[in-house]
Protein backbone atom coordinates (compact mmCIF):
# COMPACT_ATOMS: atom_id res chain seq x y z
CA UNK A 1 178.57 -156.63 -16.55
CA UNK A 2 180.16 -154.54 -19.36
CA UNK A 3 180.90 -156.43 -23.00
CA UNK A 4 184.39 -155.30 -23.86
CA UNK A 5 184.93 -155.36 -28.01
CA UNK A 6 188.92 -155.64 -29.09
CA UNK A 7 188.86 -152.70 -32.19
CA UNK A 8 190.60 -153.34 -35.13
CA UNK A 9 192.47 -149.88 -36.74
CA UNK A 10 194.64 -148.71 -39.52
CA UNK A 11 196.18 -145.06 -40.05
CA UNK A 12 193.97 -143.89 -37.59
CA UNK A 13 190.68 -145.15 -38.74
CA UNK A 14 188.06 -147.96 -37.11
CA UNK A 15 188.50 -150.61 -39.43
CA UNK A 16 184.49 -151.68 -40.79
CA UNK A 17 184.43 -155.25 -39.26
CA UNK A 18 184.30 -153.96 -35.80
CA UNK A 19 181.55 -151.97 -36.36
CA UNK A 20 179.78 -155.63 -37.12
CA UNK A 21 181.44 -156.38 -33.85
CA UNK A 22 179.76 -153.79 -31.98
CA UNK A 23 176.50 -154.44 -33.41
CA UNK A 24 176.49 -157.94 -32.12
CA UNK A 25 178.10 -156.76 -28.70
CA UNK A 26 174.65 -154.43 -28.16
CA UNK A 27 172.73 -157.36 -28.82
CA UNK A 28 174.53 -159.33 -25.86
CA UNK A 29 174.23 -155.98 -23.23
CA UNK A 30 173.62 -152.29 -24.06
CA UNK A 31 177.07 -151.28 -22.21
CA UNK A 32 179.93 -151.40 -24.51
CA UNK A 33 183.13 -150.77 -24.18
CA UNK A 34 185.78 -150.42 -26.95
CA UNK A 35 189.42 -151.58 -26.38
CA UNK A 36 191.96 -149.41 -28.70
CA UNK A 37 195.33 -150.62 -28.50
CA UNK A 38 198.27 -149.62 -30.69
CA UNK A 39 201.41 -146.85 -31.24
CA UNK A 40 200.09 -143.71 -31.43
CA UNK A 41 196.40 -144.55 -31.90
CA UNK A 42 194.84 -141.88 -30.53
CA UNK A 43 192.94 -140.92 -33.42
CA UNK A 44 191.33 -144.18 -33.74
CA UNK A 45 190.11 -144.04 -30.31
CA UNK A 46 188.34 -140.71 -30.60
CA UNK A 47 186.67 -142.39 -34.14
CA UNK A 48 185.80 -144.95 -31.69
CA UNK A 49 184.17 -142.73 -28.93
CA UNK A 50 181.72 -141.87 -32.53
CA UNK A 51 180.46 -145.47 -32.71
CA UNK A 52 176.57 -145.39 -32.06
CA UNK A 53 176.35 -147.17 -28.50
CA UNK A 54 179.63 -147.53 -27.57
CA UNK A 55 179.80 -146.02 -23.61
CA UNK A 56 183.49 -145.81 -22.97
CA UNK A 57 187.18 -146.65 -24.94
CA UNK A 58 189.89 -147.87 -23.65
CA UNK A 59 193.63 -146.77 -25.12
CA UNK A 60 196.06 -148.43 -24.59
CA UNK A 61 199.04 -146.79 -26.15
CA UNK A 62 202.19 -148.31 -25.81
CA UNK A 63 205.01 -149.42 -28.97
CA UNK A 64 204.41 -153.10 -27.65
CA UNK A 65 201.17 -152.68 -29.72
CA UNK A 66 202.40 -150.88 -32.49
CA UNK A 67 201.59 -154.29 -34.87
CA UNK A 68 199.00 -155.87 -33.05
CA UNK A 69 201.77 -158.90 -32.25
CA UNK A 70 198.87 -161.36 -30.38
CA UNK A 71 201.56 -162.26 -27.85
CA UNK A 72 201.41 -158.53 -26.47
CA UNK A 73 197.70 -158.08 -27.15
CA UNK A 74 196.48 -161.06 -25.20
CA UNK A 75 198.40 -160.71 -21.74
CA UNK A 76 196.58 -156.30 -22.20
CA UNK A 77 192.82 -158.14 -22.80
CA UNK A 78 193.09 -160.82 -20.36
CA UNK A 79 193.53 -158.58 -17.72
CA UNK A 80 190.96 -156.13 -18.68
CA UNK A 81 188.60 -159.22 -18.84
CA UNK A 82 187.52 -159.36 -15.17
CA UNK A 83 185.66 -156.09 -15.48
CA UNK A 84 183.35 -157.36 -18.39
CA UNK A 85 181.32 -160.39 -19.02
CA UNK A 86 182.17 -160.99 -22.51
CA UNK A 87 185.20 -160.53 -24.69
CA UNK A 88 184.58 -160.12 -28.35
CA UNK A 89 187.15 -160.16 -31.38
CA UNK A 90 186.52 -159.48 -35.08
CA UNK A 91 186.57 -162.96 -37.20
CA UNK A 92 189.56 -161.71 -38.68
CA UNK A 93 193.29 -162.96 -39.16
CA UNK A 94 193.66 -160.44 -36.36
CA UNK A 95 190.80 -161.78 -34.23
CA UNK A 96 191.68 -165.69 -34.48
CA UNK A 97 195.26 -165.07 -33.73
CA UNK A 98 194.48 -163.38 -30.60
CA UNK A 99 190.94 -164.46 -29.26
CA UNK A 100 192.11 -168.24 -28.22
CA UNK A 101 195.20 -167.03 -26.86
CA UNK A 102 192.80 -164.68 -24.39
CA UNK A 103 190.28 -167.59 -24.14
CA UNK A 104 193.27 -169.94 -22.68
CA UNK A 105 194.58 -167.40 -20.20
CA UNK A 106 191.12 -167.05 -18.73
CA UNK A 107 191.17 -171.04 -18.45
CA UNK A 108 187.62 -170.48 -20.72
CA UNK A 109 186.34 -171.82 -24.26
CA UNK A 110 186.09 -170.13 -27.38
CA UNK A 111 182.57 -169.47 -29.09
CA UNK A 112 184.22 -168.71 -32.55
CA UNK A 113 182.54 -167.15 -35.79
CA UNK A 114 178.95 -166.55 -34.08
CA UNK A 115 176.15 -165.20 -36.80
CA UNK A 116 173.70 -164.93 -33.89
CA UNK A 117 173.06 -163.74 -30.79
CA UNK A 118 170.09 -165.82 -29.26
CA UNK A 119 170.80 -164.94 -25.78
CA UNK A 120 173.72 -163.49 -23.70
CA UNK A 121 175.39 -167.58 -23.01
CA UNK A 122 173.72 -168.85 -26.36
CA UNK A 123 174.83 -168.10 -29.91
CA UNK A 124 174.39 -169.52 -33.16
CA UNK A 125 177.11 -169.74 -35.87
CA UNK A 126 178.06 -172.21 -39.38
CA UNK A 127 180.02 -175.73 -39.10
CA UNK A 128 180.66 -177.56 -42.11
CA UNK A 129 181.63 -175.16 -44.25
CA UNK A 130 177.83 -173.52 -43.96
CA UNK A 131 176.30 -176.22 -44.52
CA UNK A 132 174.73 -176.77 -41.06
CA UNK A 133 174.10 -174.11 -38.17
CA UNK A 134 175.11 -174.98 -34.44
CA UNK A 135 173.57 -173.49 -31.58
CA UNK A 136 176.38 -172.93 -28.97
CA UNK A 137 175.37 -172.40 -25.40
CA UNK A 138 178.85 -171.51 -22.89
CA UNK A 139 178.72 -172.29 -19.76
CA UNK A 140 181.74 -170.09 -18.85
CA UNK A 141 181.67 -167.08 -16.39
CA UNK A 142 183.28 -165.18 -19.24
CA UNK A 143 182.89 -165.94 -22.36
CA UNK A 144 185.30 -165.06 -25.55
CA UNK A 145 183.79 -164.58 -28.91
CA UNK A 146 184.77 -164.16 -32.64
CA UNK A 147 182.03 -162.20 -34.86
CA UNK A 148 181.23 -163.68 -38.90
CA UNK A 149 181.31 -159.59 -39.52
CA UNK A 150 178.68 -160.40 -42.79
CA UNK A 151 176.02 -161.78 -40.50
CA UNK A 152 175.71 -158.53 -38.27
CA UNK A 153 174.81 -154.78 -39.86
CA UNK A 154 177.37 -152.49 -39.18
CA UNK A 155 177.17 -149.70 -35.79
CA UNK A 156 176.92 -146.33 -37.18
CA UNK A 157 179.37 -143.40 -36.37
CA UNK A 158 177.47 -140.35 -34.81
CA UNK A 159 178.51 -137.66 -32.64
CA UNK A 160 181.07 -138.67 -29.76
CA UNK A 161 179.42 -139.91 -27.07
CA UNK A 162 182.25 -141.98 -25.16
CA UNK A 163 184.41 -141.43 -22.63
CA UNK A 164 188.40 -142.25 -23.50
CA UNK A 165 189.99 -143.79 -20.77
CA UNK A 166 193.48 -144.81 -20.52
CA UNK A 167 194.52 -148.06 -19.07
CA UNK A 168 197.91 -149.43 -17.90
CA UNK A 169 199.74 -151.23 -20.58
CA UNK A 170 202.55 -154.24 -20.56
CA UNK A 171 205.65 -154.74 -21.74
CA UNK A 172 207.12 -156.16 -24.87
CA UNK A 173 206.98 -160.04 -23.86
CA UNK A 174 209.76 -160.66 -26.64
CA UNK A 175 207.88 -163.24 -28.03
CA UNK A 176 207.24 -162.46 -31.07
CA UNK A 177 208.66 -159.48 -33.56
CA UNK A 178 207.18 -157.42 -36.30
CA UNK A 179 209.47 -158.35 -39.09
CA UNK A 180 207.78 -156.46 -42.35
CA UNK A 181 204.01 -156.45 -44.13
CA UNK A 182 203.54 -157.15 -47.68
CA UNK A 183 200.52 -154.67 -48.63
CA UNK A 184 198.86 -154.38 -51.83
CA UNK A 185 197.41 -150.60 -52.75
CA UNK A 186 194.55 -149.86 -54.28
CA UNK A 187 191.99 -147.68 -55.17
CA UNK A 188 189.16 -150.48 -54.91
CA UNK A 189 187.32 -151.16 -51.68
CA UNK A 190 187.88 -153.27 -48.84
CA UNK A 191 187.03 -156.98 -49.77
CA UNK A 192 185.49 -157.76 -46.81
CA UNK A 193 183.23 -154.43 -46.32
CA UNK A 194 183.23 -154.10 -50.28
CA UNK A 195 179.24 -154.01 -51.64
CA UNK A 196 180.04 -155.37 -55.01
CA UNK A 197 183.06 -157.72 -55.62
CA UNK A 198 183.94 -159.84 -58.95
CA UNK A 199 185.89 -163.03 -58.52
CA UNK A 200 187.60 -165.02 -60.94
CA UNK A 201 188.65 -168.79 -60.66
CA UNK A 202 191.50 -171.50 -61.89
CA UNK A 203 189.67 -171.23 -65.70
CA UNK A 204 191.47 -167.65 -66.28
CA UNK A 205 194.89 -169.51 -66.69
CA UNK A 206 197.02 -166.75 -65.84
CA UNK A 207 197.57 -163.81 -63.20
CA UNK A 208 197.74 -161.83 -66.97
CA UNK A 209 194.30 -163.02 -67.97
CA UNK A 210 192.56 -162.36 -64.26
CA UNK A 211 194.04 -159.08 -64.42
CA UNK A 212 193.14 -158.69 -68.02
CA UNK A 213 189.70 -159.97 -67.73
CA UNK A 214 188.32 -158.81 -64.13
CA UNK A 215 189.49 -155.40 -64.41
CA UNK A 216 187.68 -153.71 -66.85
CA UNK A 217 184.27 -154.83 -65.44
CA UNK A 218 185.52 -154.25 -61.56
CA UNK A 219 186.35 -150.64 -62.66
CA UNK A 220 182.49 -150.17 -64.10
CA UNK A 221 181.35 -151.48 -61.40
CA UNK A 222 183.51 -149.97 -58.58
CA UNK A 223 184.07 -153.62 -57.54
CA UNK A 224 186.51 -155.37 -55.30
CA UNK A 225 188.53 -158.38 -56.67
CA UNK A 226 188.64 -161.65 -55.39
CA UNK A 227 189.10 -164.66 -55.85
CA UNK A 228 188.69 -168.62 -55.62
CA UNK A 229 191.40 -170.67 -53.24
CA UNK A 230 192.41 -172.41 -56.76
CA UNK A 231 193.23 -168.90 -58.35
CA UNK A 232 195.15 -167.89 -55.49
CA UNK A 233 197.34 -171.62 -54.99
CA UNK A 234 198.19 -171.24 -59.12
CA UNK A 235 199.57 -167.41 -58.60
CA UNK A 236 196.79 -165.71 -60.60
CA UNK A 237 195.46 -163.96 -57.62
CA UNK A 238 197.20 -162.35 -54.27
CA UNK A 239 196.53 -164.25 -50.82
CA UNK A 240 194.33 -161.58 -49.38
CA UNK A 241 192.04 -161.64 -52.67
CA UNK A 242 191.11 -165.28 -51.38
CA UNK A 243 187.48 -165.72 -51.04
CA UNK A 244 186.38 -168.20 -48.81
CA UNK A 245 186.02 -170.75 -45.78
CA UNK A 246 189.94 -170.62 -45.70
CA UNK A 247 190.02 -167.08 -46.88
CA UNK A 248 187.58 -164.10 -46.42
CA UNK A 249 184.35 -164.79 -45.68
CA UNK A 250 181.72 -162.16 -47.68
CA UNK A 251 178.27 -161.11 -47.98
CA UNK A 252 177.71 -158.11 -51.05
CA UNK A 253 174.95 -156.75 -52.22
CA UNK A 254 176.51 -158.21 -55.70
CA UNK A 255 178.77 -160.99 -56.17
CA UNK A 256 180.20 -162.10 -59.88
CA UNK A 257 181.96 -165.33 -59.92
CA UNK A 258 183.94 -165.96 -63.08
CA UNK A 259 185.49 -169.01 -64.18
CA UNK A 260 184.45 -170.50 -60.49
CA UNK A 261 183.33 -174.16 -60.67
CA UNK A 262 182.13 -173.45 -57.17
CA UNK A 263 184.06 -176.17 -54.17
CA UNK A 264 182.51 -176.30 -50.90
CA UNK A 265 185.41 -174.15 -49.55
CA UNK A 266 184.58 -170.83 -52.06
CA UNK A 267 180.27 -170.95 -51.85
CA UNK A 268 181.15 -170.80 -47.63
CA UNK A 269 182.54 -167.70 -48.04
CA UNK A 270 180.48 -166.20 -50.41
CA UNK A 271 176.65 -167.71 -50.36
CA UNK A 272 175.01 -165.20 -47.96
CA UNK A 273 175.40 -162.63 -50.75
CA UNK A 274 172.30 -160.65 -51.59
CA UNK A 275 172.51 -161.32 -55.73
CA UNK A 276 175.10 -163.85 -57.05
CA UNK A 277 176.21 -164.18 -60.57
CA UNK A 278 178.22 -166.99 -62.14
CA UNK A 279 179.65 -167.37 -65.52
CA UNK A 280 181.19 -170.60 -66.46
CA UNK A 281 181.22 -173.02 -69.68
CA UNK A 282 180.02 -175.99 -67.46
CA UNK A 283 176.15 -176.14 -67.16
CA UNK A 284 176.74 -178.92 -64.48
CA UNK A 285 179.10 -176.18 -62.15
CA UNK A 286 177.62 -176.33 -58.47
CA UNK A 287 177.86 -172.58 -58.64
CA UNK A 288 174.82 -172.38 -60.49
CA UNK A 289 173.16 -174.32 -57.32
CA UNK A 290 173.35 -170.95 -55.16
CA UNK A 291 173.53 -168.66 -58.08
CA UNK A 292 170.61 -166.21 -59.14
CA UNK A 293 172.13 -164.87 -62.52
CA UNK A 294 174.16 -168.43 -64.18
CA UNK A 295 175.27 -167.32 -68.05
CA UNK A 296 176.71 -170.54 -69.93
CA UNK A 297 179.35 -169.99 -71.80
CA UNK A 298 183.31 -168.64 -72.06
CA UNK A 299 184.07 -166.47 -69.91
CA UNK A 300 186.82 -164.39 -72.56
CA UNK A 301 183.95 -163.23 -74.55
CA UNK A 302 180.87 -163.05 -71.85
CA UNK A 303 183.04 -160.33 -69.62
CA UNK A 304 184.06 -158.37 -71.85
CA UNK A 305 180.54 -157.83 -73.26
CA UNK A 306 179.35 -157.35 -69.95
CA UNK A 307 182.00 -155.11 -69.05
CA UNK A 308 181.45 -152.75 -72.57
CA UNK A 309 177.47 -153.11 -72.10
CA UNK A 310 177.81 -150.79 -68.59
């Protein structure tokens, strides 16, 4: 049987994670199938039909999508489910609100945050905040996943090769209501699918100083900004800049932690980068247990030498 992934879009683009998605769904079967649901989405579903292995999309294009409300989204999945032998979300805010909500309709488990594919009942994927990997075998006749989008290289786009195919959609449930979205715009990348991001921790002091300090350098370097769950609980940082086993989980090519002692909760969501750098005053910080670059010292003069040496 067919996998079925659940796409993730915005203003009519494919949103990166579920091209990790993908990746790991041709691992499980080579027949993929892509499930675009929203309000007037058919733009994403024809970036969609691009996706390098994907064999067929299904829209579903009804305003009981329009937000993604899980409550509307899971009923639309869990009857698409019989066709397909696996169901597979993003490890997103998106993703975990929805995937268990399919996973208890079907009366099946959850596999969540997989970083593996060792077979198509068997998975691997982190517990303990990364420090220790579980091998996961379901026993299920269908089985739900969430994908850890930094442990699986992203599907390509190439020419379309997919069929779109339009399935029946549900009514609002009433369950649930779109109310309003706070958004943050910028001309920085995507956290998540960013290649080079520069955090800063509680030692800035202020949303002023992280602001004042991180930008310059994040602007050389065409960097994302994040940030450590401290940062983000005293105000200095937004929620989504929360880097992280309770935030965003990411994996750059380069990753500059400022002013980040380095809990348990921050190196899960940031240790599979390719080339970490800390900065911090304390020799003794466990960031410089996972970092490759550590520089001793304060952070108010260090970045903005960095910063001026680019």
């Amino acid at each position: 049987m067919s996998v079925l992934v659940i796409a993730e879009h915005e203003s009519g683009a494919i949103k990166s994670a579920t091209l990790n998605s993908v990746a790991a769904a041709l691992q499980i079967d080579a027949d993929v199938h892509v499930l675009v649901a929203g309000l007037s989405c058919g733009a994403a579903a024809e970036q969609a039909a691009t996706i390098t292995g994907v064999t067929q999309v299904l829209l579903a294009d009804a305003a009981a999508y329009e937000h993604a409300l899980a409550e509307n989204l899971a009923p639309l999945v869990s009857g698409l489910a019989d066709s397909y032998s696996h169901v597979v979300f993003n490890a997103t805010a998106q993703g975990k609100n929805t995937a268990p909500r399919v996973a208890a309709l079907l009366d099946v488990g959850q596999v969540s945050d997989i970083t593996k594919v060792i077979s198509v009942d068997t998975f691997e994927r982190p517990i303990y905040a990364g420090n220790a990997i579980a091998t996961v075998q379901s026993t299920d006749s269908k089985i739900v996943l969430t994908v850890r989008s930094t442990a699986f290289d992203a599907a390509t786009h190439g020419a379309p090769g997919a069929s779109i195919q339009s399935v029946d959609t549900v009514e609002d449930l009433g369950r649930s209501a779109f109310v309003t979205a706070n958004t943050i715009s910028s001309d920085r990348p995507e956290l998540i699918s960013a290649k080079v991001i520069v955090s800063g921790g509680r030692a800035l002091g202020s949303s002023e100083s992280y602001q004042k300090v991180l930008t310059p350098l994040a602007e050389k370097l065409g960097a994302a900004m994040g940030a450590s769950r401290a940062a983000v609980d005293a105000g200095y940082a937004p929620n989504d800049a929360q880097v992280g086993q309770t935030g965003k989980i990411v994996a750059p090519d380069l990753y500059i932690a400022v002013g980040i002692s380095g809990a348990i909760q921050h190196l899960a969501g940031m240790k599979d980068s390719k080339v970490i750098v800390a900065i911090n005053s304390d020799p003794d910080a466990p960031i410089f247990n996972v970092a490759d670059y550590g520089i001793v010292g304060d952070l108010y003069d260090l970045v903005p030498e960095l910063a001026a040496a680019l």
